[in-house]
PDB file of N, CA and C in Angstrom:
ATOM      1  N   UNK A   1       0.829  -1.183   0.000  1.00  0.00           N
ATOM      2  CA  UNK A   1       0.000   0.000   0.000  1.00  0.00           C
ATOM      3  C   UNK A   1       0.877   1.251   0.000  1.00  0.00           C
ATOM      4  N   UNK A   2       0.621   2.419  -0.383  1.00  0.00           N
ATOM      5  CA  UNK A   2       1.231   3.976  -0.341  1.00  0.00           C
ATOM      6  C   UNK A   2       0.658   4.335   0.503  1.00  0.00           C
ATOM      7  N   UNK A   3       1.589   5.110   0.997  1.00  0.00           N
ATOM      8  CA  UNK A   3       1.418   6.210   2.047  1.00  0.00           C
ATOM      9  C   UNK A   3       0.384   7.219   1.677  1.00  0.00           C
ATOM     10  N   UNK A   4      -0.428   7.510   3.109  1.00  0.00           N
ATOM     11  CA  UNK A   4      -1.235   8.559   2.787  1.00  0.00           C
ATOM     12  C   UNK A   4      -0.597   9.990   2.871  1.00  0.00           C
ATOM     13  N   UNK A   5      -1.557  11.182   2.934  1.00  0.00           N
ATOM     14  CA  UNK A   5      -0.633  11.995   3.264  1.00  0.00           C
ATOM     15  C   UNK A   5      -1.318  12.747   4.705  1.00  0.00           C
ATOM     16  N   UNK A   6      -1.898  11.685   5.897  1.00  0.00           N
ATOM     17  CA  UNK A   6      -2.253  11.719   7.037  1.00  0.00           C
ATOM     18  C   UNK A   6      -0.976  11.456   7.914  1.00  0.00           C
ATOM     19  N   UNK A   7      -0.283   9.955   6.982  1.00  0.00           N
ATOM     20  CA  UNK A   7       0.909   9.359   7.901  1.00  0.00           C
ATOM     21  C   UNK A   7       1.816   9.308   6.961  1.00  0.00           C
ATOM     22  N   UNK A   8       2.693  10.159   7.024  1.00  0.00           N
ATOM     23  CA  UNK A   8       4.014  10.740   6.462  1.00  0.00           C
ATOM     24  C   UNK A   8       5.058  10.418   6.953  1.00  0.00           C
ATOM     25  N   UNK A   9       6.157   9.959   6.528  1.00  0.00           N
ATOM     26  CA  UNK A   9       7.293   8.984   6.961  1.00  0.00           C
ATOM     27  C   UNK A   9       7.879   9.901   7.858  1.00  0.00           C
ATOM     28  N   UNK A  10       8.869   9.505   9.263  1.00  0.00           N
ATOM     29  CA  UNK A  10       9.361  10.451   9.545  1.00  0.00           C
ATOM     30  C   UNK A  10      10.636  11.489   8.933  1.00  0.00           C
ATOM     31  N   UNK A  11      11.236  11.025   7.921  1.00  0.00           N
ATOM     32  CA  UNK A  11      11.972  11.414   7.024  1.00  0.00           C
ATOM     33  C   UNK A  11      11.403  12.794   6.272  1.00  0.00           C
ATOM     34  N   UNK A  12       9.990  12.516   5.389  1.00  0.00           N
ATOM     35  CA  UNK A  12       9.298  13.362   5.592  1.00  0.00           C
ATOM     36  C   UNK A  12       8.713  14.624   6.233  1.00  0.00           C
ATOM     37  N   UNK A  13       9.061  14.783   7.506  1.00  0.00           N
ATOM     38  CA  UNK A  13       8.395  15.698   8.563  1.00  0.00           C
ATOM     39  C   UNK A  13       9.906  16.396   8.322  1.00  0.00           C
ATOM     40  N   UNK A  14       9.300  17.791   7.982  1.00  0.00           N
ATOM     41  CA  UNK A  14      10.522  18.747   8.093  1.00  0.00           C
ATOM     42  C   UNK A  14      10.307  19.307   9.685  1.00  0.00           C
ATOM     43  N   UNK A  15      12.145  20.208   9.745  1.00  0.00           N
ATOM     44  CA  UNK A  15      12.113  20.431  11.586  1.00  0.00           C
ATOM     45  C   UNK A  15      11.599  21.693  11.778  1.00  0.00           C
ATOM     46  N   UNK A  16      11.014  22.165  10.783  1.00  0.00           N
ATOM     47  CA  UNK A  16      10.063  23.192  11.366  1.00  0.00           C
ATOM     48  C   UNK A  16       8.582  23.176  11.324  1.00  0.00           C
ATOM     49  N   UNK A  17       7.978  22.123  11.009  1.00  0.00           N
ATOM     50  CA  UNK A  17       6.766  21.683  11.295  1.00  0.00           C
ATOM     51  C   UNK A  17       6.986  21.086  12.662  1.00  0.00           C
ATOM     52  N   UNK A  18       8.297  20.460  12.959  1.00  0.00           N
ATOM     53  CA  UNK A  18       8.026  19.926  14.352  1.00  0.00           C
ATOM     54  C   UNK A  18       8.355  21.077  15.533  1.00  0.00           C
ATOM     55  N   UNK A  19       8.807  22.102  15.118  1.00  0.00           N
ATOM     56  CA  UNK A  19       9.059  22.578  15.996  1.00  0.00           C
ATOM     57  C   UNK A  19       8.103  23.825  15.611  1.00  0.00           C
ATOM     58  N   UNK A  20       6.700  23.962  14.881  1.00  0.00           N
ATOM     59  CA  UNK A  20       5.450  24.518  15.358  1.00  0.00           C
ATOM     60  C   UNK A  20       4.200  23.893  15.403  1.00  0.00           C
ATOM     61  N   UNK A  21       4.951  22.052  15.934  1.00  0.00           N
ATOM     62  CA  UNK A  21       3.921  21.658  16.052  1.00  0.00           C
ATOM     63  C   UNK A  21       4.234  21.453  17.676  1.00  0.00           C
ATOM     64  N   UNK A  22       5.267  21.470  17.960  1.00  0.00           N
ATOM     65  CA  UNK A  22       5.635  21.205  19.348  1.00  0.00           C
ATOM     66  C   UNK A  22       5.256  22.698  20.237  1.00  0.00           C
ATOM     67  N   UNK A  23       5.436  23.959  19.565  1.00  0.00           N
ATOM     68  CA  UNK A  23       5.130  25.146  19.815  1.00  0.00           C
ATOM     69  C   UNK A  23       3.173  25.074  19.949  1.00  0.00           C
ATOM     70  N   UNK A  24       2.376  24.686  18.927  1.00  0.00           N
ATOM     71  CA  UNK A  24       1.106  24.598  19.753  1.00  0.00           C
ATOM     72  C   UNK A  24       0.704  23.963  20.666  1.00  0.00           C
ATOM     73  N   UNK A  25       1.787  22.483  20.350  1.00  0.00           N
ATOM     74  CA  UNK A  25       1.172  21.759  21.695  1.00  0.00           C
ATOM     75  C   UNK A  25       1.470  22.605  22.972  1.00  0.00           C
ATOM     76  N   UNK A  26       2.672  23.554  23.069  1.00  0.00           N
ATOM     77  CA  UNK A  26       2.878  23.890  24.257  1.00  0.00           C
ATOM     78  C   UNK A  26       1.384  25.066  24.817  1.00  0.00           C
ATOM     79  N   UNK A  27       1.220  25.297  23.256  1.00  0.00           N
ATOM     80  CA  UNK A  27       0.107  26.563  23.744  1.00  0.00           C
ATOM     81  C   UNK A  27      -0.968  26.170  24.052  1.00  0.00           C
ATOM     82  N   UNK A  28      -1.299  24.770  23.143  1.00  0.00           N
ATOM     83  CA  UNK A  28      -2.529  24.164  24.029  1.00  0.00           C
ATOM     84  C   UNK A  28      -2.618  23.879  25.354  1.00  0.00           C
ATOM     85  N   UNK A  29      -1.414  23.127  25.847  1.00  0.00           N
ATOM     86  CA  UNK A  29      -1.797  22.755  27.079  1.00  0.00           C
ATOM     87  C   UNK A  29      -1.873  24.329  28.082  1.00  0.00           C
ATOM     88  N   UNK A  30      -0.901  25.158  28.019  1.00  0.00           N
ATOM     89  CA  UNK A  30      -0.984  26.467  28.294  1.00  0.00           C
ATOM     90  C   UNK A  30      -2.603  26.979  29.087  1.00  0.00           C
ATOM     91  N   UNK A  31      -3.226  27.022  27.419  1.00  0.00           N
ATOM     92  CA  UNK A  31      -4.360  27.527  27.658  1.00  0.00           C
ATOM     93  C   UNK A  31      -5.179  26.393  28.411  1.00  0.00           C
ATOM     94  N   UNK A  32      -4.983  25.352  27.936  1.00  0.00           N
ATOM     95  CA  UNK A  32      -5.699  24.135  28.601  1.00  0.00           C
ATOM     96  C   UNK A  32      -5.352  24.380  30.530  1.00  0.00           C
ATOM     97  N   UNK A  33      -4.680  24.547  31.015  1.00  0.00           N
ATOM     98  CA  UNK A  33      -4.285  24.555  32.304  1.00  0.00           C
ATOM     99  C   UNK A  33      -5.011  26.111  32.902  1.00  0.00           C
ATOM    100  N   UNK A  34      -4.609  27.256  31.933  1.00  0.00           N
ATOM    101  CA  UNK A  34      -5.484  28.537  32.415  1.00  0.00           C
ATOM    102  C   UNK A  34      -7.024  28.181  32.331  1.00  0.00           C
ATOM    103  N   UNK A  35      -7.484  27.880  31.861  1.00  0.00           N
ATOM    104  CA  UNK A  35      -9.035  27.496  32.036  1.00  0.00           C
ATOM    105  C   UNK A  35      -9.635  26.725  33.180  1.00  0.00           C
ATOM    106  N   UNK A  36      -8.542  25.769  33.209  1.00  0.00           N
ATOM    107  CA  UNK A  36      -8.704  24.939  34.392  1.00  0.00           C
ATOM    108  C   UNK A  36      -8.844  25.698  35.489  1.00  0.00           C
ATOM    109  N   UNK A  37      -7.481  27.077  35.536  1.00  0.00           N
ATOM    110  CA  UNK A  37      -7.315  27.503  37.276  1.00  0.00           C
ATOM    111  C   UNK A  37      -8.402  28.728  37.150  1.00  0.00           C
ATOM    112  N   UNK A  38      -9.113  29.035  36.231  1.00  0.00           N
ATOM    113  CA  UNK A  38     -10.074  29.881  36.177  1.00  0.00           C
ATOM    114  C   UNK A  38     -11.329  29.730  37.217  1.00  0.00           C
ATOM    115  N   UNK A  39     -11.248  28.752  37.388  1.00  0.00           N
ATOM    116  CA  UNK A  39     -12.810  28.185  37.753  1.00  0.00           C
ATOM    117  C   UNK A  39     -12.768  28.443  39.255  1.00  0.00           C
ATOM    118  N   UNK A  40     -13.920  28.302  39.735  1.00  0.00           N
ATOM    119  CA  UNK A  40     -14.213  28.539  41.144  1.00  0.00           C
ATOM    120  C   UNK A  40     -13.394  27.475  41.871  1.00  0.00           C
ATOM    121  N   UNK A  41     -12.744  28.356  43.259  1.00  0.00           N
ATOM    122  CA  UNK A  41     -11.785  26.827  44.092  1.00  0.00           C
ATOM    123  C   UNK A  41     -10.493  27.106  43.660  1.00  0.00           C
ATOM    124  N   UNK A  42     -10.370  27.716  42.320  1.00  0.00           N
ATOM    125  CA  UNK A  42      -8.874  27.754  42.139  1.00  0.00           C
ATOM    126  C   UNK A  42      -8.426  29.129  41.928  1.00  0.00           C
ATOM    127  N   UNK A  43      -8.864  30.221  42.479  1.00  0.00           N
ATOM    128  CA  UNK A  43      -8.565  31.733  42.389  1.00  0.00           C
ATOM    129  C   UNK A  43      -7.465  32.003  43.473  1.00  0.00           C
ATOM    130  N   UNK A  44      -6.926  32.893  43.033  1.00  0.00           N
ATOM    131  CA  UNK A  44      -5.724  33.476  44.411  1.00  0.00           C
ATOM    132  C   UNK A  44      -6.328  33.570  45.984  1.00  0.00           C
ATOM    133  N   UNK A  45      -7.745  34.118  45.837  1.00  0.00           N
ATOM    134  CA  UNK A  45      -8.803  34.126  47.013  1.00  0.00           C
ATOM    135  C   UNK A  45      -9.320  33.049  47.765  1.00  0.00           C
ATOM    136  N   UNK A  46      -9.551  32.278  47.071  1.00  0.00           N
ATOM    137  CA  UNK A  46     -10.041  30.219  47.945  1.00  0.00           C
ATOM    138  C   UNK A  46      -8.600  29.688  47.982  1.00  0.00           C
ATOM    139  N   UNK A  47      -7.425  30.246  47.821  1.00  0.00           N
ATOM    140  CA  UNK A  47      -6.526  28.929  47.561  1.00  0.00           C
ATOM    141  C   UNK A  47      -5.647  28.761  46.722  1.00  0.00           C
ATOM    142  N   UNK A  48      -5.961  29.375  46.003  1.00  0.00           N
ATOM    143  CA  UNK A  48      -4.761  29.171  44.494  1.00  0.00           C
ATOM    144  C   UNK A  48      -4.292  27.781  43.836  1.00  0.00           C
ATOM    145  N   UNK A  49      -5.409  27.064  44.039  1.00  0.00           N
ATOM    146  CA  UNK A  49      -5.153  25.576  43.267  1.00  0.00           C
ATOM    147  C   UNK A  49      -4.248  26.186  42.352  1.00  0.00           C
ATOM    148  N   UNK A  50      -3.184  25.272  41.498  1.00  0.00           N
ATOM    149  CA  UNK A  50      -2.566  24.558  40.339  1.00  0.00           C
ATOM    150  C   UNK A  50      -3.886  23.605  39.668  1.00  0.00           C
ATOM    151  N   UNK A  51      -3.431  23.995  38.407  1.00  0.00           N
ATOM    152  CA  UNK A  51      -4.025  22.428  37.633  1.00  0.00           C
ATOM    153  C   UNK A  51      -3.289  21.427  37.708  1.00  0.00           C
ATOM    154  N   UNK A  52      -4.375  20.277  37.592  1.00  0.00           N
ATOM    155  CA  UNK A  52      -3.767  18.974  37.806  1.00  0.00           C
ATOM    156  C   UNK A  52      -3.670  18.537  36.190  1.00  0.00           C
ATOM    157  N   UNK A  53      -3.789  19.614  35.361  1.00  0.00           N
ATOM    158  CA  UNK A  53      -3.710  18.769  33.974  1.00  0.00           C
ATOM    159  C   UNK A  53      -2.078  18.871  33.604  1.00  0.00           C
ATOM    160  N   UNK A  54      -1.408  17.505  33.046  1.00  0.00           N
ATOM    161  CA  UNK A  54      -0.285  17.562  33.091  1.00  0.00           C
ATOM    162  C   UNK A  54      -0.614  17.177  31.239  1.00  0.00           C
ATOM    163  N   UNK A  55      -1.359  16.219  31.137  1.00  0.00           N
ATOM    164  CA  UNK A  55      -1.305  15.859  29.581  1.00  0.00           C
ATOM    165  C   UNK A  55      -2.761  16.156  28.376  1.00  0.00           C
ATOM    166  N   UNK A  56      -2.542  16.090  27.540  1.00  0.00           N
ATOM    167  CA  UNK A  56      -3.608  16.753  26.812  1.00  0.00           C
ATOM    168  C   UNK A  56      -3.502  16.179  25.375  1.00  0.00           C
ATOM    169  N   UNK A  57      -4.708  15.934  24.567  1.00  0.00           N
ATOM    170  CA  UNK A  57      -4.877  15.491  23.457  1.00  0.00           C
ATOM    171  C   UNK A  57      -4.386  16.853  22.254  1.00  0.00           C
ATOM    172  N   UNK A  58      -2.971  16.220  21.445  1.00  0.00           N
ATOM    173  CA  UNK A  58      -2.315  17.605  21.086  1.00  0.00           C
ATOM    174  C   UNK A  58      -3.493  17.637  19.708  1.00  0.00           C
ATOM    175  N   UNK A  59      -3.015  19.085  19.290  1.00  0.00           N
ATOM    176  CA  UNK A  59      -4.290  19.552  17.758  1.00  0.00           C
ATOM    177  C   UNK A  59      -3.891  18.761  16.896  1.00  0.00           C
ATOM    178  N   UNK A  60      -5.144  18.623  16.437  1.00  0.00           N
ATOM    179  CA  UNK A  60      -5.491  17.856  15.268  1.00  0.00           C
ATOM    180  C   UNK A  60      -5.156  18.284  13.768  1.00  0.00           C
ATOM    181  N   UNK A  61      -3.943  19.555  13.761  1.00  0.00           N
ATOM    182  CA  UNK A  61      -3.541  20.283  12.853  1.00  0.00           C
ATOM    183  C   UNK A  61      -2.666  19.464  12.280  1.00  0.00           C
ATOM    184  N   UNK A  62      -2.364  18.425  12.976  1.00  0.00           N
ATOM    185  CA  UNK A  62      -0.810  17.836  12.582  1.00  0.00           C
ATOM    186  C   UNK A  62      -1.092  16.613  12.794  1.00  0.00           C
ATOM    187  N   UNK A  63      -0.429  15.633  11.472  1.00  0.00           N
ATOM    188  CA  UNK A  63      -0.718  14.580  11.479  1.00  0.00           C
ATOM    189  C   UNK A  63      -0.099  13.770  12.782  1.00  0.00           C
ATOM    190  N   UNK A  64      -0.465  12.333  12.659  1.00  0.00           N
ATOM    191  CA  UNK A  64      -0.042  11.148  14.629  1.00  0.00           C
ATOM    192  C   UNK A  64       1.594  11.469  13.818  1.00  0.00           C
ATOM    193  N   UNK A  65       1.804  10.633  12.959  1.00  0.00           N
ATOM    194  CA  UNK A  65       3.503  11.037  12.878  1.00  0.00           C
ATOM    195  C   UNK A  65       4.282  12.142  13.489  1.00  0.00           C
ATOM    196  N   UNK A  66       3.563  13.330  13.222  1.00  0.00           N
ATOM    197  CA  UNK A  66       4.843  14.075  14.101  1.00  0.00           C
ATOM    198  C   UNK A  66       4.786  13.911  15.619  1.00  0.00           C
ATOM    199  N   UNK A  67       3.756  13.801  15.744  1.00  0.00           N
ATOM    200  CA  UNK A  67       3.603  13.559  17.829  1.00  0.00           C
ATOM    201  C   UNK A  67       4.433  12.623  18.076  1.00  0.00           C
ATOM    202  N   UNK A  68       4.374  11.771  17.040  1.00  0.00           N
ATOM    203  CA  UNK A  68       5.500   9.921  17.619  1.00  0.00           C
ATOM    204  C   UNK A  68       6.682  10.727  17.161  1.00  0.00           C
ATOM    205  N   UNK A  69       7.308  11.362  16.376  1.00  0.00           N
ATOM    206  CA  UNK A  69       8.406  11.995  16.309  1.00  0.00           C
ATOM    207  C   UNK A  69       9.088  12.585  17.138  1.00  0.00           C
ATOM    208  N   UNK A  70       7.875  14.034  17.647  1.00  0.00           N
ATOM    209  CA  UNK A  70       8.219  14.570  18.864  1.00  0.00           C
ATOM    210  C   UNK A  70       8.404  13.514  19.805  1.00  0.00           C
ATOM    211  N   UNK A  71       8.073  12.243  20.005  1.00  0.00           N
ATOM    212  CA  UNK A  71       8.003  11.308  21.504  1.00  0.00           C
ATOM    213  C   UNK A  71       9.538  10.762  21.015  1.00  0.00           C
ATOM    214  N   UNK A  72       9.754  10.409  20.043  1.00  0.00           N
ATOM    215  CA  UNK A  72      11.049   9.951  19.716  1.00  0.00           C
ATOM    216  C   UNK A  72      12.039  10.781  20.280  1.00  0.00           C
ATOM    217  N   UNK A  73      12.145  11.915  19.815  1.00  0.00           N
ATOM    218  CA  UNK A  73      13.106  12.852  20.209  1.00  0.00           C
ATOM    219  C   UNK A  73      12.972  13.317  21.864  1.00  0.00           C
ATOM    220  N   UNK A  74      11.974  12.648  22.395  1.00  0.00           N
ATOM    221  CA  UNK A  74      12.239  12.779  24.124  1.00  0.00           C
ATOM    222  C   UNK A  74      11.254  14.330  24.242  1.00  0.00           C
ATOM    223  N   UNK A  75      10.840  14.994  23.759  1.00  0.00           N
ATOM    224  CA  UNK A  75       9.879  16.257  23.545  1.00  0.00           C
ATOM    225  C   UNK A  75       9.041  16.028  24.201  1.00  0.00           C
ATOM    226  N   UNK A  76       8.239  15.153  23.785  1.00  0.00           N
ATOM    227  CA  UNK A  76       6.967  14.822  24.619  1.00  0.00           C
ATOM    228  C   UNK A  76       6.744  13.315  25.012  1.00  0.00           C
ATOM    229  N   UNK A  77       6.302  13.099  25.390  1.00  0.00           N
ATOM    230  CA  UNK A  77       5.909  11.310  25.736  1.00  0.00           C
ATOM    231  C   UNK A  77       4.605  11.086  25.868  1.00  0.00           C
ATOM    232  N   UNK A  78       4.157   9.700  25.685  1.00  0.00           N
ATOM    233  CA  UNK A  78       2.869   9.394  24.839  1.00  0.00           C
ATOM    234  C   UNK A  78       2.109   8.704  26.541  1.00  0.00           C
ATOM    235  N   UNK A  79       1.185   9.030  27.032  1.00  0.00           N
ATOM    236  CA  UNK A  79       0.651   8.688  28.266  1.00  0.00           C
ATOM    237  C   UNK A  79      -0.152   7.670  27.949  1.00  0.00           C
ATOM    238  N   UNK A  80      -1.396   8.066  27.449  1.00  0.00           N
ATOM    239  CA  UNK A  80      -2.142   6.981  26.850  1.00  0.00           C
ATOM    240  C   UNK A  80      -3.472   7.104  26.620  1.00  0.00           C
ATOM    241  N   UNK A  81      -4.353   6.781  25.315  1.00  0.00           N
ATOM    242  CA  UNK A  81      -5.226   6.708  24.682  1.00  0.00           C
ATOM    243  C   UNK A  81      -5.574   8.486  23.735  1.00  0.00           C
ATOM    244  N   UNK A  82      -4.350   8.980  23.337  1.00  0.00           N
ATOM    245  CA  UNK A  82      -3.762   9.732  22.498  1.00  0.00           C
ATOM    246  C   UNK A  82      -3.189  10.627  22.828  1.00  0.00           C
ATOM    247  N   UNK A  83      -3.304  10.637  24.245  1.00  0.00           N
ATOM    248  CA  UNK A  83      -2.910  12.065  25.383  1.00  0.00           C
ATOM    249  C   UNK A  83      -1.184  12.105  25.420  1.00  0.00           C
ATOM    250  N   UNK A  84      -1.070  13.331  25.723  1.00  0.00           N
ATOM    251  CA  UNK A  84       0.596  13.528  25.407  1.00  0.00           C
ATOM    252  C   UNK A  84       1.110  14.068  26.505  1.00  0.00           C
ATOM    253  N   UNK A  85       1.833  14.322  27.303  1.00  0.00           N
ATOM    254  CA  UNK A  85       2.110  15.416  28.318  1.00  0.00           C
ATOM    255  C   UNK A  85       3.971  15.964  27.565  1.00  0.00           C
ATOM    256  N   UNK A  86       4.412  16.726  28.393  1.00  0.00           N
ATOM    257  CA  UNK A  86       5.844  17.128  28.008  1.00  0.00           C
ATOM    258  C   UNK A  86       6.703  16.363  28.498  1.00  0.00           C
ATOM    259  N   UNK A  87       7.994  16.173  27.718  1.00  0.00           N
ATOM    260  CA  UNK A  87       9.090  15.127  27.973  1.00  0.00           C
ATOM    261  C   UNK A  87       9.557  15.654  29.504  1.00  0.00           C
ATOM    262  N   UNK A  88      10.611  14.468  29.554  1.00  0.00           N
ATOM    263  CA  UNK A  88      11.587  15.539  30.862  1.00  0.00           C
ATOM    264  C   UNK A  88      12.430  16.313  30.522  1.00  0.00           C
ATOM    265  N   UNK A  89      12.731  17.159  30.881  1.00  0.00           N
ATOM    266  CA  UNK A  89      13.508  18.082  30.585  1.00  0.00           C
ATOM    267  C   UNK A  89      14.732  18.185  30.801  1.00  0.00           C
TER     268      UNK A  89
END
């Protein structure tokens, strides 16, 4: 069978798609975590919870290949059932 052009070899994936695809994931989770501490319970006033969200389903802008790319290169790591959180650093 040929390749689609959903799943693109990693050879394929140039390093600046990965590195603005690694740039939204960071902004997703970003915003993903401010929404979280928005909410009632987590204001500077009750407490100042942290979010507990560490991993997040990255955008759908970019095909699964580059996410397994980024996980290759130690960037991010794959948690489970498509969720991603950030590598170690």
């Amino acid at each position: 069978m040929s390749e689609t052009q959903e799943n693109p070899s990693p050879a394929t994936i140039s390093p600046e798609e990965l590195k603005q695809a690694f740039k939204a994931f960071k902004k997703r989770l970003k915003a993903t975590r401010l929404d979280d501490e928005s909410r009632v319970g987590h204001g500077p006033m009750s407490g100042g919870n942290k979010s507990s969200i560490d991993a997040i389903i990255p955008p759908s802008q970019y095909p699964a290949a580059v996410w397994q790319e980024l996980v290759r290169q130690g960037k991010l790591k794959y948690v489970t059932q498509g969720f991603y959180e950030l590598g170690s650093p």
